[in-house]
Protein backbone atom coordinates (compact mmCIF):
# COMPACT_ATOMS: atom_id res chain seq x y z
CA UNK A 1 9.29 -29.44 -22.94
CA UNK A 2 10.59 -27.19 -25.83
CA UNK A 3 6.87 -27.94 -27.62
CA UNK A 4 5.03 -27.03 -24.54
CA UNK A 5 6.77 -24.09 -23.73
CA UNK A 6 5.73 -22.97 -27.19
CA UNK A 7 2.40 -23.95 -26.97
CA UNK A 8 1.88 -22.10 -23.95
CA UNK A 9 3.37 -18.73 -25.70
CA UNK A 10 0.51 -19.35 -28.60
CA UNK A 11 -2.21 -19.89 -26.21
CA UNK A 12 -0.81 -16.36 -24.18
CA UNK A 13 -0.81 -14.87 -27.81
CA UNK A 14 -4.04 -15.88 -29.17
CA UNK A 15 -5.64 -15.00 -25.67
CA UNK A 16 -4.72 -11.64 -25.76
CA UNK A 17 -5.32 -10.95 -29.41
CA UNK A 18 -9.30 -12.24 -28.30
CA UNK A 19 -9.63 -9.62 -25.83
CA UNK A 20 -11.70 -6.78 -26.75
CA UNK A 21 -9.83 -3.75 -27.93
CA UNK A 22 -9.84 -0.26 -25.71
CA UNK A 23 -12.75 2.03 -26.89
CA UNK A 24 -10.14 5.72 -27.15
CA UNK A 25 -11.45 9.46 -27.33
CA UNK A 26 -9.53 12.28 -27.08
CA UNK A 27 -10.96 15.65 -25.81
CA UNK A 28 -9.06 18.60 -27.08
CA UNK A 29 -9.72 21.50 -29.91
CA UNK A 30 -11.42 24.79 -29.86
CA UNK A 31 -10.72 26.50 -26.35
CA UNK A 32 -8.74 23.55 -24.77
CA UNK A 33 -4.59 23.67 -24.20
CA UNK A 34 -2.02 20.87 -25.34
CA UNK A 35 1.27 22.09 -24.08
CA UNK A 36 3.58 20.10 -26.67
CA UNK A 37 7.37 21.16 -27.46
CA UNK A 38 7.16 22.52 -31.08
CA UNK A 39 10.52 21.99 -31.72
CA UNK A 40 14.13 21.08 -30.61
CA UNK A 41 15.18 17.91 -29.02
CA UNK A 42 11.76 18.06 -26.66
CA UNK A 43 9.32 18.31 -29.35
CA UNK A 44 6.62 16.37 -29.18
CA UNK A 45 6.83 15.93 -25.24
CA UNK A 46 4.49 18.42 -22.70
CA UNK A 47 5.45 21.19 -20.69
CA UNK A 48 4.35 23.49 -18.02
CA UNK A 49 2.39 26.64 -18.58
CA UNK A 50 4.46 28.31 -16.39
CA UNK A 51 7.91 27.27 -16.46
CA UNK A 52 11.36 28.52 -15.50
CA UNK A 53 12.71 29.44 -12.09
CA UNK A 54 10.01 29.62 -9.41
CA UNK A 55 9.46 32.57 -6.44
CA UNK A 56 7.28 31.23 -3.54
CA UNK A 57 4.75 33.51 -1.16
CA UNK A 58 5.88 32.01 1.81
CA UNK A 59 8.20 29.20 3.06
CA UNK A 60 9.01 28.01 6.22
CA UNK A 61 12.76 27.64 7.44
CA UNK A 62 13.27 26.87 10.61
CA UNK A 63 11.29 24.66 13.46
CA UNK A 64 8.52 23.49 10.04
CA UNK A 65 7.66 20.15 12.25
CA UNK A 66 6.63 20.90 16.06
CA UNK A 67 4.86 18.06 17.48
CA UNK A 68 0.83 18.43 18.21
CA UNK A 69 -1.61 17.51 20.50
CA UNK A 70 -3.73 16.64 17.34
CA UNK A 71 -1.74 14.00 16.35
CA UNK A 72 -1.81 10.31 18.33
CA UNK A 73 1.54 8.91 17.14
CA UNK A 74 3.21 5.15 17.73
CA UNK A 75 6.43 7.25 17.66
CA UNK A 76 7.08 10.90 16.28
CA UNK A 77 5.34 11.74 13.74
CA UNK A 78 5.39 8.07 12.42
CA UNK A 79 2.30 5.66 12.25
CA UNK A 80 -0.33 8.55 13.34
CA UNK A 81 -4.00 9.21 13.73
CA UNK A 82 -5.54 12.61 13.66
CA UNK A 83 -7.59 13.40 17.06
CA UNK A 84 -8.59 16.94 17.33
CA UNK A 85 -12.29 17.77 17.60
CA UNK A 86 -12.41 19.84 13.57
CA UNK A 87 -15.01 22.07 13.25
CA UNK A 88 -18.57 21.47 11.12
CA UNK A 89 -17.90 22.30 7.44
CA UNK A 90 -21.48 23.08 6.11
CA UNK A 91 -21.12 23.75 2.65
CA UNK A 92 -24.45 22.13 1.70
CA UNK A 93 -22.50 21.08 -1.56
CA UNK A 94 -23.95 17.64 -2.07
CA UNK A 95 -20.79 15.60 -2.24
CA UNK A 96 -19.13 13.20 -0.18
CA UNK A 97 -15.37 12.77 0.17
CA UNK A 98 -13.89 9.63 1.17
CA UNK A 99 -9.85 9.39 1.72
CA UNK A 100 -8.39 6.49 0.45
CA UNK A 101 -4.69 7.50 1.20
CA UNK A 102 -1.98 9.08 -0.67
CA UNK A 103 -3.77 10.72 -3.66
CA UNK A 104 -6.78 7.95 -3.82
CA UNK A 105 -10.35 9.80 -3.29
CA UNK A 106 -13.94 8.05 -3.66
CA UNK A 107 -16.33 11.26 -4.23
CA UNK A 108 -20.12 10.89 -4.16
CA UNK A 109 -21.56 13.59 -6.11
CA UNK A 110 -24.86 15.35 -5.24
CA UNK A 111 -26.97 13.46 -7.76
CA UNK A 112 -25.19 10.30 -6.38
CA UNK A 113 -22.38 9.11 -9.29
CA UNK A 114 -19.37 7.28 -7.55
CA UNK A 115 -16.42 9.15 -9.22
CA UNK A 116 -12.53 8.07 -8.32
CA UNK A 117 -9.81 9.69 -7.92
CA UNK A 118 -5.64 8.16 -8.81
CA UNK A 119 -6.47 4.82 -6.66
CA UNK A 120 -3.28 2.64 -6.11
CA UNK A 121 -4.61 -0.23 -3.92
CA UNK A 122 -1.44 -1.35 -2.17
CA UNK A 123 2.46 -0.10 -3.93
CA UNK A 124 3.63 -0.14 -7.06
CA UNK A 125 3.33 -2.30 -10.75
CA UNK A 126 6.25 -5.14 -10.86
CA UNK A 127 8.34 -4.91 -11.12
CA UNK A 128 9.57 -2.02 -9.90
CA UNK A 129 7.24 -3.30 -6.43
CA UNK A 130 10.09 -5.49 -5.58
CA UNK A 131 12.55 -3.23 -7.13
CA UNK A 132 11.79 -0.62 -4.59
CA UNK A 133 11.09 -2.94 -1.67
CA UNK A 134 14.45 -4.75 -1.87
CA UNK A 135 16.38 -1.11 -2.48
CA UNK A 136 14.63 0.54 0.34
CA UNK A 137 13.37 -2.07 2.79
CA UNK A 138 10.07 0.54 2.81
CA UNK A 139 6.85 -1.53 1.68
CA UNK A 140 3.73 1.19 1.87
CA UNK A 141 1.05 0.03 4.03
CA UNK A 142 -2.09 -0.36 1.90
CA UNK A 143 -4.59 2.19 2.46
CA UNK A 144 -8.57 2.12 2.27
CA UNK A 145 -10.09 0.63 -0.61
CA UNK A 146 -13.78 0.10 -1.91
CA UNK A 147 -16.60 -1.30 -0.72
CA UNK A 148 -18.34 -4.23 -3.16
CA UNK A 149 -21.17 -1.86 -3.26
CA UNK A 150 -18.91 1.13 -4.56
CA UNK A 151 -17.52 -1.10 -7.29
CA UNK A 152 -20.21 -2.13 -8.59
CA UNK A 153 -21.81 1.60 -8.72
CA UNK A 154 -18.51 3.11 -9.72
CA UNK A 155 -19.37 5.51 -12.36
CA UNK A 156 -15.91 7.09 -13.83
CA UNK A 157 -12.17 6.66 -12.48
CA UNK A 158 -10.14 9.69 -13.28
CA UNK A 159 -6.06 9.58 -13.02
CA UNK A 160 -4.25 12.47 -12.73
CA UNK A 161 -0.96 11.13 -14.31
CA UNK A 162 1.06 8.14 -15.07
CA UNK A 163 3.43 8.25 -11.82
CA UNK A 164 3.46 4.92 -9.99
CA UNK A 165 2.03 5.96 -7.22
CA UNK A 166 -1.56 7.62 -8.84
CA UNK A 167 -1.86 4.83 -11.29
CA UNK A 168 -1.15 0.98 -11.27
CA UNK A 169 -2.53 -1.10 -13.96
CA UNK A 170 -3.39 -4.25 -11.34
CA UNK A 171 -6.34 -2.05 -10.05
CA UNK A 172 -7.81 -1.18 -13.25
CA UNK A 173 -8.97 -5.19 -13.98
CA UNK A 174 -10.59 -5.02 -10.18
CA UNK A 175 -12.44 -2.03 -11.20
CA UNK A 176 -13.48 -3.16 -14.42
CA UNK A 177 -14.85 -1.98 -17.98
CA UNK A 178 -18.00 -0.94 -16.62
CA UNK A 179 -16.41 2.77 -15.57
CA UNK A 180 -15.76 5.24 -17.71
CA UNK A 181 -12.07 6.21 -17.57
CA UNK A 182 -10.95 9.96 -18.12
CA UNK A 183 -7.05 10.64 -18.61
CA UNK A 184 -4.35 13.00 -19.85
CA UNK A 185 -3.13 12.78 -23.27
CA UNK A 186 -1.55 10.38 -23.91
CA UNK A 187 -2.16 8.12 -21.10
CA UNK A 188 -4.72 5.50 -22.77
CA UNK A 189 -1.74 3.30 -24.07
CA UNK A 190 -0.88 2.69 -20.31
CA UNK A 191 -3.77 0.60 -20.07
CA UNK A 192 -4.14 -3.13 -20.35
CA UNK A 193 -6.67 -4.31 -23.13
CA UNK A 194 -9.91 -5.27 -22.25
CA UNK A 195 -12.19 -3.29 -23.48
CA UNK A 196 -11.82 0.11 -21.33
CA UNK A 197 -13.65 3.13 -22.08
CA UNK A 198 -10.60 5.73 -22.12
CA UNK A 199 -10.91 9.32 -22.74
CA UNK A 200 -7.74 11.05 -22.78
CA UNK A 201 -8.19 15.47 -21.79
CA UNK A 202 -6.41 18.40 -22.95
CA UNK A 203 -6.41 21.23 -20.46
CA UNK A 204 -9.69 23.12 -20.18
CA UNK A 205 -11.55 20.07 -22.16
CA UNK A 206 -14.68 19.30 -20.72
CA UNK A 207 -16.78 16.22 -20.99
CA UNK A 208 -20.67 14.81 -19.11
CA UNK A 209 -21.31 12.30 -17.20
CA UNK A 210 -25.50 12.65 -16.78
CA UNK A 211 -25.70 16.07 -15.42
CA UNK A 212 -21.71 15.75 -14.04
CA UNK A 213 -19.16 18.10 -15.53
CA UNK A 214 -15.80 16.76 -15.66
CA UNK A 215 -12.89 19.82 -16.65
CA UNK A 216 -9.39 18.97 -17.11
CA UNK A 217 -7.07 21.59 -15.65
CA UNK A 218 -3.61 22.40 -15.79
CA UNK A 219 -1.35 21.35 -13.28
CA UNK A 220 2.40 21.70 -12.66
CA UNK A 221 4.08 18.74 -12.74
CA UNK A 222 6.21 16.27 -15.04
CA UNK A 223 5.15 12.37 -15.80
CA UNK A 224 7.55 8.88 -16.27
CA UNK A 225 6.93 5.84 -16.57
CA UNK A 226 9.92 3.93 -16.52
CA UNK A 227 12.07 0.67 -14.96
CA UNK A 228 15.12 2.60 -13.39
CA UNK A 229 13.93 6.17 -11.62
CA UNK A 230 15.42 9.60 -13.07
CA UNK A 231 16.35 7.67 -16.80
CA UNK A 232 13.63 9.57 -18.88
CA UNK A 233 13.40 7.14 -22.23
CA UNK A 234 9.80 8.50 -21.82
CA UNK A 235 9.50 11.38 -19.78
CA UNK A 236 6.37 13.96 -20.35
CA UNK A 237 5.60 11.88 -22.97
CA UNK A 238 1.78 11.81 -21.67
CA UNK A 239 0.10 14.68 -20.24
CA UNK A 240 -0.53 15.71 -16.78
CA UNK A 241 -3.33 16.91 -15.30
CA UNK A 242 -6.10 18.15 -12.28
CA UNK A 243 -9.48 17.88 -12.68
CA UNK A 244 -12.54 19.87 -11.00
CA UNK A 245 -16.43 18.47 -10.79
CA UNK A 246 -19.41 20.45 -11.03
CA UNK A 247 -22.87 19.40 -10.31
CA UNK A 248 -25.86 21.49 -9.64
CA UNK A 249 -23.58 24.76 -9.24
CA UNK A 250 -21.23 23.03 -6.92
CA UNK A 251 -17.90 22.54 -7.55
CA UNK A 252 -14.85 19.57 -6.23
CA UNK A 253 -11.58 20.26 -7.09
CA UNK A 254 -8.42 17.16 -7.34
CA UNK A 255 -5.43 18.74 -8.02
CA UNK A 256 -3.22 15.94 -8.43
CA UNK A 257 0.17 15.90 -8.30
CA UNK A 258 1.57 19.73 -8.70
CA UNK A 259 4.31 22.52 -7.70
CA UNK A 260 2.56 26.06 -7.38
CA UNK A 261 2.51 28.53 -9.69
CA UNK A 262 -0.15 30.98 -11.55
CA UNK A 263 -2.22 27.91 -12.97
CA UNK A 264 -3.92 28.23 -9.78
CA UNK A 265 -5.41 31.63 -10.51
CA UNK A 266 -6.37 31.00 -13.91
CA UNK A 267 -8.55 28.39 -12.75
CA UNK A 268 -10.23 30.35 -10.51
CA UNK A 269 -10.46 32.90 -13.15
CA UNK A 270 -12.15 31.07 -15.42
CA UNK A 271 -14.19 29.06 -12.92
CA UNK A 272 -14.79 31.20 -9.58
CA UNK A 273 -14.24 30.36 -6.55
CA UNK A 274 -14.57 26.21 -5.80
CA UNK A 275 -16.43 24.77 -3.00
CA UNK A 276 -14.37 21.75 -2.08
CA UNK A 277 -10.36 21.74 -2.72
CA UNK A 278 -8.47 18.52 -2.57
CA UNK A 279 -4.98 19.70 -1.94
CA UNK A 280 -0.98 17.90 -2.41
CA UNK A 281 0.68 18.70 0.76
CA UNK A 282 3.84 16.12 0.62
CA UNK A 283 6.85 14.52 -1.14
CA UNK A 284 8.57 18.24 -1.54
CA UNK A 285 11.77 17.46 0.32
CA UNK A 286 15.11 15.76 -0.13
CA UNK A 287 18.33 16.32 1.22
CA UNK A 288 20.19 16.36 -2.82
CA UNK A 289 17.80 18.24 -4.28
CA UNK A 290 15.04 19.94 -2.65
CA UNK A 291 14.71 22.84 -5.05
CA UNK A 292 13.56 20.28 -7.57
CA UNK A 293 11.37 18.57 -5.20
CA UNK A 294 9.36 21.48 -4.61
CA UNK A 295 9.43 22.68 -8.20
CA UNK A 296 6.64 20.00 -8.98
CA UNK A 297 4.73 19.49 -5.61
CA UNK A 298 3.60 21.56 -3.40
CA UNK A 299 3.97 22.76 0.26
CA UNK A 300 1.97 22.73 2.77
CA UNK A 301 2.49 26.40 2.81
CA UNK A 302 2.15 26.34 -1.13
CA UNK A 303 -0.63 24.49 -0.61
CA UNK A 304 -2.29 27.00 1.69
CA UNK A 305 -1.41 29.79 -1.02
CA UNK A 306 -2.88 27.55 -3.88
CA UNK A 307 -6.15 27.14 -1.65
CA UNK A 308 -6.07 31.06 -1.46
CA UNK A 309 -5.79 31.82 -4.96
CA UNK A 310 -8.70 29.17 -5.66
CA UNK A 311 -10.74 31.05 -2.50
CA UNK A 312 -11.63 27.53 -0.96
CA UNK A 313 -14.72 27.68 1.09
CA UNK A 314 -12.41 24.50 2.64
CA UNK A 315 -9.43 22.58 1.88
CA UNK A 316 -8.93 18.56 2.35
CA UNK A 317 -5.31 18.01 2.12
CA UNK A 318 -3.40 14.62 1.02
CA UNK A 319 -0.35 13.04 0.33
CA UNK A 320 0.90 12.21 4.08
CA UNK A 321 -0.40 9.73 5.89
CA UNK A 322 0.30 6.18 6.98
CA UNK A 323 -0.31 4.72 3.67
CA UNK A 324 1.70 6.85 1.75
CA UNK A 325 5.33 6.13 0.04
CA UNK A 326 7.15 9.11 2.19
CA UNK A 327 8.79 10.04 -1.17
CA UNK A 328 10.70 13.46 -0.20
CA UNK A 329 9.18 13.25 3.40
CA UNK A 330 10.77 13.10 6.72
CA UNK A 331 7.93 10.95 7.94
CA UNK A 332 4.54 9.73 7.26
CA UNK A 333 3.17 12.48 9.32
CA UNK A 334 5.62 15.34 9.06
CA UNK A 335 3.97 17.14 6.26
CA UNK A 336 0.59 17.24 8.00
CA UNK A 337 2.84 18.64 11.63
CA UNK A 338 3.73 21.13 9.23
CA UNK A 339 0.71 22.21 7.61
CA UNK A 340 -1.02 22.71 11.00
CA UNK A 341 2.56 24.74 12.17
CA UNK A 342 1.87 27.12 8.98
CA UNK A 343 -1.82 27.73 9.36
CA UNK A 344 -1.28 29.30 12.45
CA UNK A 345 2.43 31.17 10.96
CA UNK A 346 0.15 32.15 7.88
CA UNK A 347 -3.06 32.89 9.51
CA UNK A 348 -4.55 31.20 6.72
CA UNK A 349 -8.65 31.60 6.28
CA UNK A 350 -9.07 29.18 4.14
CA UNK A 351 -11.11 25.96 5.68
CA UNK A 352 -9.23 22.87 6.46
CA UNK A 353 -10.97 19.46 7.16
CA UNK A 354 -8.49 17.05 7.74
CA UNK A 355 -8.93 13.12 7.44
CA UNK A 356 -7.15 9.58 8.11
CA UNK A 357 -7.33 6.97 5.53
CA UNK A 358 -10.71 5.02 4.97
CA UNK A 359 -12.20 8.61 6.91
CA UNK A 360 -14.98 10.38 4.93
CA UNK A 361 -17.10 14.30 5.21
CA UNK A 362 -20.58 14.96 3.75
CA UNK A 363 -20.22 18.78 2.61
């Protein structure tokens, strides 16, 4: 048995030392941000452009969640579908925007490249899957996923960070080597071998796809990757970023994961005003620390500021629904009851178009 077992560790060994090596690039230089520590006990490790204590347009305090009509709920705000009759977004922008749930998009462009956004096809890598299953009794619901046709035609998957729940390394073998994978820094020695086309993006680095522009943008956040939550052996290690498409004049922009702060008007500073804005609207409250929360994602009422500075022709928001992991939610739905409560608090112009999972728009 002793021989086997070893064996069978030589066979694992000399398997994986066959497998074709990762094909890395990294985008940075002339024009493009890396936010690194230069010194003290963080350097080497990212940061924020904008750091310190945070001052917020607007926030809600009291009566955030009232129920709606527009929501069809199996109890409140739990397990919903959204009903209301949303009015025609013609934009004439080309792309098509399909919700997977949680932070996973699959966006047609105009001249027809499949590009995907921070899929996570049902929870988490083990083992912290069962890790968070057995200490929570929550399991997340999968949420939409692609078609055979879209896999096979799937053109580039972009991640936003290294969080569990925008990037699990199970997906990547279903997706394949085909795609061309655009990261963070730093992110590229997340990946299993295999012979992945990685290209890991300073802020403001821009690379092609065809006639596709692909920008890396800032976003304000934080990234871990680690067994046991809030133990940092490697926090900000890798980078952390959104991302904005343009094709043919028109412009998509994925946030990702993100607190608000003036990164929002430098991109639209440098970029004008974007056509399509794929907005965080969730996981920005807890009960020990919801200062912190919000710090690194956004309100819906952030969110609706964020869409603002950006001047949105229309916003698609994301991180509630029934396949998400209600981390620093009330409920799958609240964050949605409130975005629809501050809209109308707000008066907000900007656009919304607002999906369920496996839902998609033309604009």
């Amino acid at each position: 048995m002793k021989h086997k077992a070893i064996t069978l560790i030589l066979a694992s060994t000399l398997l994986s030392a066959c497998q074709t090596a990762n094909n890395i690039e990294v985008i940075a230089g002339e024009n493009t941000i890396t936010p690194l520590h230069q010194d003290g006990e963080r350097k080497g490790r990212y940061h924020n452009l904008y750091p310190g204590k945070k001052t917020y347009p607007t926030t809600c305090e009291t009566n955030c969640y009232p129920p709606s009509p527009k929501l069809l709920c199996e109890k409140e705000s739990e397990n919903c579908q959204f009903i209301d009759d949303q009015k025609p977004v013609n934009l004439n922008t080309g792309f098509t925007v399909r919700w997977l749930g949680h932070a996973g998009f699959m966006v047609r462009t105009p001249n027809g490249q499949h590009v995907l956004f921070d899929p996570v096809k049902e929870q988490f890598d083990s083992p912290v899957d069962l890790a968070f299953r057995l200490a929570s009794g929550f399991y997340r619901q999968p949420g939409d996923w692609l078609t055979p046709n879209e896999l096979k035609n799937l053109s580039t998957v972009i991640y936003s960070h290294i969080h569990y729940d925008h990037f699990n390394k199970a997906d990547i073998e279903e997706l394949g080597n085909k795609p061309r994978y655009l990261t963070p820094l730093g992110m590229a020695d997340n990946f299993p071998t295999g012979g992945f086309n990685i290209s890991e993006m300073a802020w403001y680095a821009k690379t092609n796809i065809s006639d596709l522009a692909i920008h890396a943008l800032p976003a304000h956040h934080f990234s871990s990757r680690v067994m046991v939550p809030f133990i940092y052996e490697d926090n900000d290690k890798d980078l952390w970023n959104g991302w904005l498409l343009e094709q043919n004049g028109k412009t998509l922009f994925f946030a990702g994961d993100t607190g608000y702060s003036k990164h929002f008007t430098d991109i639209q500073q440098k970029y004008g005003d974007i056509d399509i804005c794929l907005m965080p609207i969730a996981s920005y409250y807890s009960e020990e620390s919801a200062t912190w929360y919000r710090y690194v994602h956004t309100t819906p009422e952030d969110a609706l500021n964020a869409s603002q500075d950006l001047n949105c022709k229309v916003m698609i928001p994301w991180g509630y629904g029934n396949s998400s992991w209600k981390m620093g939610d009330h409920t799958s739905h609240s964050a949605l009851l409130r975005l629809l409560h501050m809209v109308d608090e707000m008066n907000a112009k900007t656009p919304l178009y607002i999906l369920n999972e496996g839902e998609s728009i033309s604009l």
